[in-house]
Protein backbone atom coordinates (compact mmCIF):
# COMPACT_ATOMS: atom_id res chain seq x y z
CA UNK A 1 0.00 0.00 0.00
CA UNK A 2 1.75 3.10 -1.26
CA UNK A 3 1.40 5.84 1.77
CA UNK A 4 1.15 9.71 0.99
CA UNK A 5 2.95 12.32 2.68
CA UNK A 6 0.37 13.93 4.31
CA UNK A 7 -0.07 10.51 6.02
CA UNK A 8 3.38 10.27 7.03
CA UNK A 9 3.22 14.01 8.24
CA UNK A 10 5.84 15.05 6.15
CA UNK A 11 8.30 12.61 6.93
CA UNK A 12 10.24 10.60 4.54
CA UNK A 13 10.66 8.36 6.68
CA UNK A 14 7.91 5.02 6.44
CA UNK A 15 5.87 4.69 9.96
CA UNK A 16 2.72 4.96 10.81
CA UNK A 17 0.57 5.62 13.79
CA UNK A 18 -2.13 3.86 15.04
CA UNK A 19 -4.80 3.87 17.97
CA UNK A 20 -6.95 0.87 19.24
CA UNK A 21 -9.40 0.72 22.08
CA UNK A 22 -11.37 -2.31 23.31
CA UNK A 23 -11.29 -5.10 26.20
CA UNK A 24 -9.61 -7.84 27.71
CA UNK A 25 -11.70 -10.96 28.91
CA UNK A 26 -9.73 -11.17 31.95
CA UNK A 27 -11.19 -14.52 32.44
CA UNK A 28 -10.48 -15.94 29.17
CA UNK A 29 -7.70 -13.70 28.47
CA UNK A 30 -9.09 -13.14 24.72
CA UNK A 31 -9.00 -9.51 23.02
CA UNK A 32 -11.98 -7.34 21.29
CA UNK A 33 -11.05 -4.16 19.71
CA UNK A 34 -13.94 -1.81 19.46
CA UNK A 35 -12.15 1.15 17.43
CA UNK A 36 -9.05 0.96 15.79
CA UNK A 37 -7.70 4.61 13.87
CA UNK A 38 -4.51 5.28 11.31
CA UNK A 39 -2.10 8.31 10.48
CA UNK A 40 -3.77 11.40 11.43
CA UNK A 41 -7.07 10.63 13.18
CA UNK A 42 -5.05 8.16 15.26
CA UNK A 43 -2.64 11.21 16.69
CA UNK A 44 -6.12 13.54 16.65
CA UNK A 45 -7.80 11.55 18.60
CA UNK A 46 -5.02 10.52 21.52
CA UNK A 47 -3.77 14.18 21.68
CA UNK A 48 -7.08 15.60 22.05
CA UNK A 49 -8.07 13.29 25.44
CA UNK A 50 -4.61 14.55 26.21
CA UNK A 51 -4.46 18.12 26.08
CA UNK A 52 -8.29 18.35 26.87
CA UNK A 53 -7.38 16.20 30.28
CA UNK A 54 -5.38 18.73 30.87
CA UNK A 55 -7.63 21.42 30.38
CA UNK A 56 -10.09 19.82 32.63
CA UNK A 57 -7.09 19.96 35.20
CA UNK A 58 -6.31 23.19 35.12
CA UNK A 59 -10.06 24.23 35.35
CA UNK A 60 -10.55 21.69 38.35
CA UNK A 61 -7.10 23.97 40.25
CA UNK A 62 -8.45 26.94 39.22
CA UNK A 63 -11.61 26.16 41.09
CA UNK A 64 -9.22 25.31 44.26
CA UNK A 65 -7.14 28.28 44.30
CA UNK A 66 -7.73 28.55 47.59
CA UNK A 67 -6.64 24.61 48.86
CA UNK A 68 -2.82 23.75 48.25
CA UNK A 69 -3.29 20.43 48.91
CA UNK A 70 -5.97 20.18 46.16
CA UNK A 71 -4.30 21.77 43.61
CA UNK A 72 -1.11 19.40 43.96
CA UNK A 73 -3.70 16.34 44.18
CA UNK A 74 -4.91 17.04 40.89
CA UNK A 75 -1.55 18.43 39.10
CA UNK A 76 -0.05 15.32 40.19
CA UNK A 77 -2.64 13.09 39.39
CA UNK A 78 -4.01 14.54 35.84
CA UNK A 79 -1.07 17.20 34.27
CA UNK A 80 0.69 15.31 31.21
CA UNK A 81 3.87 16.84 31.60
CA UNK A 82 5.01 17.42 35.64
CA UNK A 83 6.88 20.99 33.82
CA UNK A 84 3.52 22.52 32.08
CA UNK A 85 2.70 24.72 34.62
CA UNK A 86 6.02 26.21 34.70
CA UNK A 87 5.88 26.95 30.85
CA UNK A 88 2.66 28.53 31.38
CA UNK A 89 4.55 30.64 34.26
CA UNK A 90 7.20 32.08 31.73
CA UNK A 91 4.50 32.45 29.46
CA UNK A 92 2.61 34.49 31.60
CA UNK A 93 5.48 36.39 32.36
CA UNK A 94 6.24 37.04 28.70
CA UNK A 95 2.62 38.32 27.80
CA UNK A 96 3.19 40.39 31.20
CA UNK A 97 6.15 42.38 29.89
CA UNK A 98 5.20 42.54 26.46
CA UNK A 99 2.01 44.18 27.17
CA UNK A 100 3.32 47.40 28.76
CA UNK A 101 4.41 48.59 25.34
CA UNK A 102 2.24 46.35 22.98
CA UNK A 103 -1.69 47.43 22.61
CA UNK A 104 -2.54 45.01 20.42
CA UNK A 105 -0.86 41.49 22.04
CA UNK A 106 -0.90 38.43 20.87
CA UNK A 107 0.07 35.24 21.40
CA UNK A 108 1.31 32.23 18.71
CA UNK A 109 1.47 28.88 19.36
CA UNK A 110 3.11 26.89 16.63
CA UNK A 111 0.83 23.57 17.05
CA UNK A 112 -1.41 24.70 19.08
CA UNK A 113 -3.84 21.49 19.51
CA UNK A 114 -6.49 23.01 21.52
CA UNK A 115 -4.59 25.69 22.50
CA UNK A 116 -4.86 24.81 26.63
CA UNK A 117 -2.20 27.59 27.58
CA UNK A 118 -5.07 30.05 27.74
CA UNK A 119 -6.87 27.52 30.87
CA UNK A 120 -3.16 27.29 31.91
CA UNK A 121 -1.98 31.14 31.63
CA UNK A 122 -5.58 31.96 33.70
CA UNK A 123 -4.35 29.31 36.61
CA UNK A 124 -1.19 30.67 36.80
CA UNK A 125 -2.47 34.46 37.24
CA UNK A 126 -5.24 33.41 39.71
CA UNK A 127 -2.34 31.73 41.51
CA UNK A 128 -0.07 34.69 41.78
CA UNK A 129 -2.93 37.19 42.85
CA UNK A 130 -3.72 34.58 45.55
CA UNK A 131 -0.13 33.29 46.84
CA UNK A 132 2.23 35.98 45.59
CA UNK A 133 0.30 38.88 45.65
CA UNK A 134 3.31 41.33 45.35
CA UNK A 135 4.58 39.77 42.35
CA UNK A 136 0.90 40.66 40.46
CA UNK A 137 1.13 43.94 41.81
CA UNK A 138 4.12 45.30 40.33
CA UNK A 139 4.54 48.80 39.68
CA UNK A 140 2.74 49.21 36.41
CA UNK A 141 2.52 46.16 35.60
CA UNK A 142 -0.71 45.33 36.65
CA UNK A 143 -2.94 41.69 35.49
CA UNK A 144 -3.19 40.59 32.36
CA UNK A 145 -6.24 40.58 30.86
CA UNK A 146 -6.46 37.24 28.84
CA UNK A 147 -9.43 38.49 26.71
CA UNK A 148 -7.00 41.49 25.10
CA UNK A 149 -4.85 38.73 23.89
CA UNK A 150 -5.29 37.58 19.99
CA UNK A 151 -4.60 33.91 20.50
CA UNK A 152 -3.16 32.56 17.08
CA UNK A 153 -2.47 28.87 16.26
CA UNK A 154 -1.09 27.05 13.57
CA UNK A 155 -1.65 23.54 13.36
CA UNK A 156 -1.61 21.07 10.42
CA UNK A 157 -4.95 19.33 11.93
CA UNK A 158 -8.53 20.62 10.45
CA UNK A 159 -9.83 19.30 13.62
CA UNK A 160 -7.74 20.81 16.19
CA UNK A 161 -7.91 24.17 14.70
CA UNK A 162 -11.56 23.87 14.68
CA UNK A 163 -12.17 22.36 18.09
CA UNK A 164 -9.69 25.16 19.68
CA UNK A 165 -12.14 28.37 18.33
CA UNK A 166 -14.82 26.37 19.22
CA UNK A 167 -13.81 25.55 23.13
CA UNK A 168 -12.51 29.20 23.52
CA UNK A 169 -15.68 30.62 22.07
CA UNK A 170 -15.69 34.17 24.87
CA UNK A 171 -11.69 34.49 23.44
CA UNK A 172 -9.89 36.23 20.32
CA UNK A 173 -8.94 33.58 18.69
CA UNK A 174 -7.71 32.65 15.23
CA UNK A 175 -6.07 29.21 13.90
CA UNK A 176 -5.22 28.15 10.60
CA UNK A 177 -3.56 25.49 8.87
CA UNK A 178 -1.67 27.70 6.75
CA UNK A 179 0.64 30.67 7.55
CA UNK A 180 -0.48 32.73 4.90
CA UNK A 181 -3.70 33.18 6.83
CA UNK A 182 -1.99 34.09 10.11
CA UNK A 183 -1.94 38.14 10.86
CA UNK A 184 2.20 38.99 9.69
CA UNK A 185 3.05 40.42 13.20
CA UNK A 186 2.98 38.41 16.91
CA UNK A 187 4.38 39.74 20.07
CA UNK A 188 5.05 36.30 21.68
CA UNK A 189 6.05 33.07 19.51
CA UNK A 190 5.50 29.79 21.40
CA UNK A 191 6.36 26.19 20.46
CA UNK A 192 7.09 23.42 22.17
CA UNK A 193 9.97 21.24 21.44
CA UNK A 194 8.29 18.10 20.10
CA UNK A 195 6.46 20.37 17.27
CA UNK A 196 9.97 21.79 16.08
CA UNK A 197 10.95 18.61 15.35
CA UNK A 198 7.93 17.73 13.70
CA UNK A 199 7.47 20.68 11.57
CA UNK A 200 11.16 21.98 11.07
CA UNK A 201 13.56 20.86 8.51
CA UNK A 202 16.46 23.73 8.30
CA UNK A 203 17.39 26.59 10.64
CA UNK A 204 16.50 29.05 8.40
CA UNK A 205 12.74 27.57 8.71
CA UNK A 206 12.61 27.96 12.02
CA UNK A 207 13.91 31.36 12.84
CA UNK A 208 11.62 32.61 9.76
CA UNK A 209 8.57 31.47 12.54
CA UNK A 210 10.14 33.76 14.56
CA UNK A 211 10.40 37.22 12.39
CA UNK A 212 8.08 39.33 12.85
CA UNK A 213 7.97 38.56 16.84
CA UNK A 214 9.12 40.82 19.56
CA UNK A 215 10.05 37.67 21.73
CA UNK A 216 10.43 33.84 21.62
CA UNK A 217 10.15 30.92 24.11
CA UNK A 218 10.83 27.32 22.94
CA UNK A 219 12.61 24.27 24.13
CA UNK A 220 14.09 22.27 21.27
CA UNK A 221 16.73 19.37 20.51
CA UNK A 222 19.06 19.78 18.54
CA UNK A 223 22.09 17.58 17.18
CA UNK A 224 25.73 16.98 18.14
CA UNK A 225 26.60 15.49 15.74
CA UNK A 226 25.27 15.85 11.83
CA UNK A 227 21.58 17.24 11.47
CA UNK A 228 19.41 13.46 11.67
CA UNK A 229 15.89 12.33 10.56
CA UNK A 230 14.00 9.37 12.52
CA UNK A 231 10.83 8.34 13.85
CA UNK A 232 10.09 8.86 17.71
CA UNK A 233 7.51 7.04 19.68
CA UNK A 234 4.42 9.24 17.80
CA UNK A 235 5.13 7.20 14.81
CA UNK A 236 5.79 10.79 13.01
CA UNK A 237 9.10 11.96 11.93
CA UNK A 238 11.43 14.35 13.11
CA UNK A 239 14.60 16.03 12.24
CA UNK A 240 17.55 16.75 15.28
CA UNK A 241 19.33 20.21 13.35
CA UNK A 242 23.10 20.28 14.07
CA UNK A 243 23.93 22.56 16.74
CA UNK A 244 26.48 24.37 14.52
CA UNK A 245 24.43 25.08 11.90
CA UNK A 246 21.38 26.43 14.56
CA UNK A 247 24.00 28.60 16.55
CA UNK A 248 24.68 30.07 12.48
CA UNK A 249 21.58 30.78 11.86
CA UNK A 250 20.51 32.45 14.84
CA UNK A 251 23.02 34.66 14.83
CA UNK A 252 21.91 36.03 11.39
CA UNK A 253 18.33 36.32 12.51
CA UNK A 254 18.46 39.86 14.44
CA UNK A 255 17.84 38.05 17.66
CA UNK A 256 19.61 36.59 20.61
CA UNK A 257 19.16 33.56 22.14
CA UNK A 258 19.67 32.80 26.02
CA UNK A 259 19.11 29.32 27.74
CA UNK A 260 18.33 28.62 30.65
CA UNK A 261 20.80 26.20 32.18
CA UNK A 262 18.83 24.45 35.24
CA UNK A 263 17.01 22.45 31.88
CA UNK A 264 19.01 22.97 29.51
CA UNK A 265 21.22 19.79 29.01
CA UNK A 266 23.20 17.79 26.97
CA UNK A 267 22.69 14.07 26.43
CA UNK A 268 25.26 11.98 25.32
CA UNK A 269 23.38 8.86 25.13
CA UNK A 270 21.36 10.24 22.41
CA UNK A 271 24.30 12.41 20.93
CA UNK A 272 21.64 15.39 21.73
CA UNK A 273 21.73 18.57 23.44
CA UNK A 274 18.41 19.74 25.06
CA UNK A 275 18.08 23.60 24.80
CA UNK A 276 15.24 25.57 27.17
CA UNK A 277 15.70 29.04 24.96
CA UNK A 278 14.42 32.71 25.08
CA UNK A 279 14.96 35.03 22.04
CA UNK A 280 14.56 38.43 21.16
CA UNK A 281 15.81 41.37 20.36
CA UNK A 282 17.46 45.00 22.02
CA UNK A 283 16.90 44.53 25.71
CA UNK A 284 13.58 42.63 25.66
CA UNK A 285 15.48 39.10 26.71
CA UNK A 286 17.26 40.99 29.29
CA UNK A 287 13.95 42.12 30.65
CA UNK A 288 12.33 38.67 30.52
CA UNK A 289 15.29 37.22 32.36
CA UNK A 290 15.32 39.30 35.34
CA UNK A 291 11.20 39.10 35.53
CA UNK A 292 11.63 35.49 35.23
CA UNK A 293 14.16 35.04 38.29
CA UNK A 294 12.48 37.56 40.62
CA UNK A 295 9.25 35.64 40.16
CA UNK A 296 10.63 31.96 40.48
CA UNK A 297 13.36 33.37 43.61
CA UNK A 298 9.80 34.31 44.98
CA UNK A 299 7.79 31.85 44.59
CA UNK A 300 10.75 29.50 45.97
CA UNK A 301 11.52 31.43 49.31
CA UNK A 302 8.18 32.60 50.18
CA UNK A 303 5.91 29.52 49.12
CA UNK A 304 4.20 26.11 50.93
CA UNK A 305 6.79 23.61 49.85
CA UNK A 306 3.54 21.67 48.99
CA UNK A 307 3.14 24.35 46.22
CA UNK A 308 6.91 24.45 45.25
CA UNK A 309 6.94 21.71 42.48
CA UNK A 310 4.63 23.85 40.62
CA UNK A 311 7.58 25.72 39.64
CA UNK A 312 9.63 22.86 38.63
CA UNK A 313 12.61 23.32 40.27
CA UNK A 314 14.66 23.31 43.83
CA UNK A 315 14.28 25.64 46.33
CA UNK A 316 17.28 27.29 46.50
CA UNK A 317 17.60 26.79 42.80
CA UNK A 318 19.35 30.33 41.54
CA UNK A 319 17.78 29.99 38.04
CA UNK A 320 20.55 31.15 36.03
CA UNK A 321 20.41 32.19 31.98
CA UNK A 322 23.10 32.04 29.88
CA UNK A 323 23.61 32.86 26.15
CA UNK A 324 23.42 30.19 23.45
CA UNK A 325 26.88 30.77 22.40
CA UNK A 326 28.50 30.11 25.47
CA UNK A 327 26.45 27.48 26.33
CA UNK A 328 27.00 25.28 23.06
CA UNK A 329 30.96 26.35 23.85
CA UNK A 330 30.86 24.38 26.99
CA UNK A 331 30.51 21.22 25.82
């Protein structure tokens, strides 16, 4: 059976994904499958329990601002990833700065799926009015007001793009499977690393995303040795860019890019180097950075240690940045 490309997601690469739900007699031990899905539907289906779980979660939190205990229950019991409410922290913080000189904010999320920051961004500031109230208050700075945002996804799934306008109905928001249709200028840029390796196949590509941004947050993996193509546990394809090449390109793209080095690693198992990156330009990184330690130094010193893994990371953790450049030097 000859497969298309759109079925192996752009990959050249032959793989598939599939998804199967039914029983097991435990008795007799025999099987009945009840649905069984291919390719895209497959990876539609499983991510949107996934991300919509999550959704519910942060909904469910939200609802028990007031009860540490609850809120770690359910975090630790229904959040996919034990570090999403940290993105959506430096996220926050992002939109935060960015608005002070930026009337018309927005937000893109390259793959957005059902674009669950906005549930997560909303915990996150109902958290900080009600545990680190100082922090909220800042001089100027005041709460951001989710409902000014344009939220913008691209996604290469019809039904994600639909589904995400449909469950934030009260928001701004506009998706699109193409990136001719997306308005020319963002404020923030957003991807996570998984969807980088999906969807990018040079550094050029990638820092085009990037453009007409004022700033950048990603996490990505990137090659130590020579830029690789292979299938990860999705069944899709991806492609590891060679650091060399990356640190190239980025310095041509009018940007900077700073890591930050508590999760940023390298992994020599893999022949990998795992990058957790802001980038911008003039002095908007800089102002990121120090928003982004006095928060976390904050949060660590002053909150319930119940509420501490929240913020992914140790309590005395210093959070330190450092540039790309030097980073990639060091190893």
């Amino acid at each position: 059976m000859k497969m298309t490309n759109k079925e192996f997601y752009g990959s050249k690469l032959q793989s598939l994904s599939y998804l199967e739900f039914g029983s097991i007699d435990l008795q007799s031990g025999s099987k009945s499958v009840y649905d069984f899905q291919l390719h895209s539907k497959a990876y539609d289906w499983l991510m949107n329990a996934r991300y919509s779980n999550d959704i519910v979660a942060y909904i469910d939190m939200n609802n028990n601002i007031q009860n540490p205990d609850k809120i770690i229950e359910i975090f630790d019991a229904e959040m996919h990833h034990p570090d999403d409410a940290s993105l959506n922290l430096s996220k926050w913080i992002a939109l935060e700065l960015l608005q002070k000189s930026d009337k018309d904010i927005s937000f893109f999320e390259l793959g957005q799926t059902l674009l669950g920051c906005i549930e997560g961004i909303e915990f996150i500031q109902n958290f900080l009015t009600e545990y680190l109230t100082s922090t909220v208050a800042e001089p100027n700075a005041g709460t951001l007001a989710l409902k000014d945002v344009q939220w913008i996804g691209m996604d290469i799934s019809h039904y994600f793009n639909i589904l995400a306008k449909i469950i934030h109905s009260s928001y701004n928001v506009h998706t699109s499977e193409n990136f001719e249709d997306l308005p020319r200028k963002k404020s923030l840029f957003f991807a996570k690393g998984v969807t980088l390796l999906y969807a990018i196949r040079d550094a050029d590509q990638f820092f085009k995303l990037m453009e007409n941004s004022t700033l950048g947050l990603f996490d990505y993996s990137l090659s130590l040795g020579q830029t690789e193509e292979r299938i990860i546990g999705t069944g899709k394809g991806v492609t590891y860019l060679n650091r060399n090449t990356f640190l190239e390109a980025s310095n041509k793209s009018g940007g900077e890019i700073w890591v930050r080095k508590r999760t940023s690693k390298p992994i020599p198992s893999e022949n990998r180097i795992l990058i957790d990156a802001v980038w911008g330009k003039d002095n908007i990184v800089d102002s990121f950075i120090k928003r982004d330690q006095e928060i976390r130094s904050l949060a660590m010193n002053t909150l319930d240690p119940r509420l501490r893994p929240l913020f992914y990371q140790a309590a005395k953790d210093n959070n330190d940045w450092i540039s790309l450049e030097e980073f990639l030097s060091d190893i």
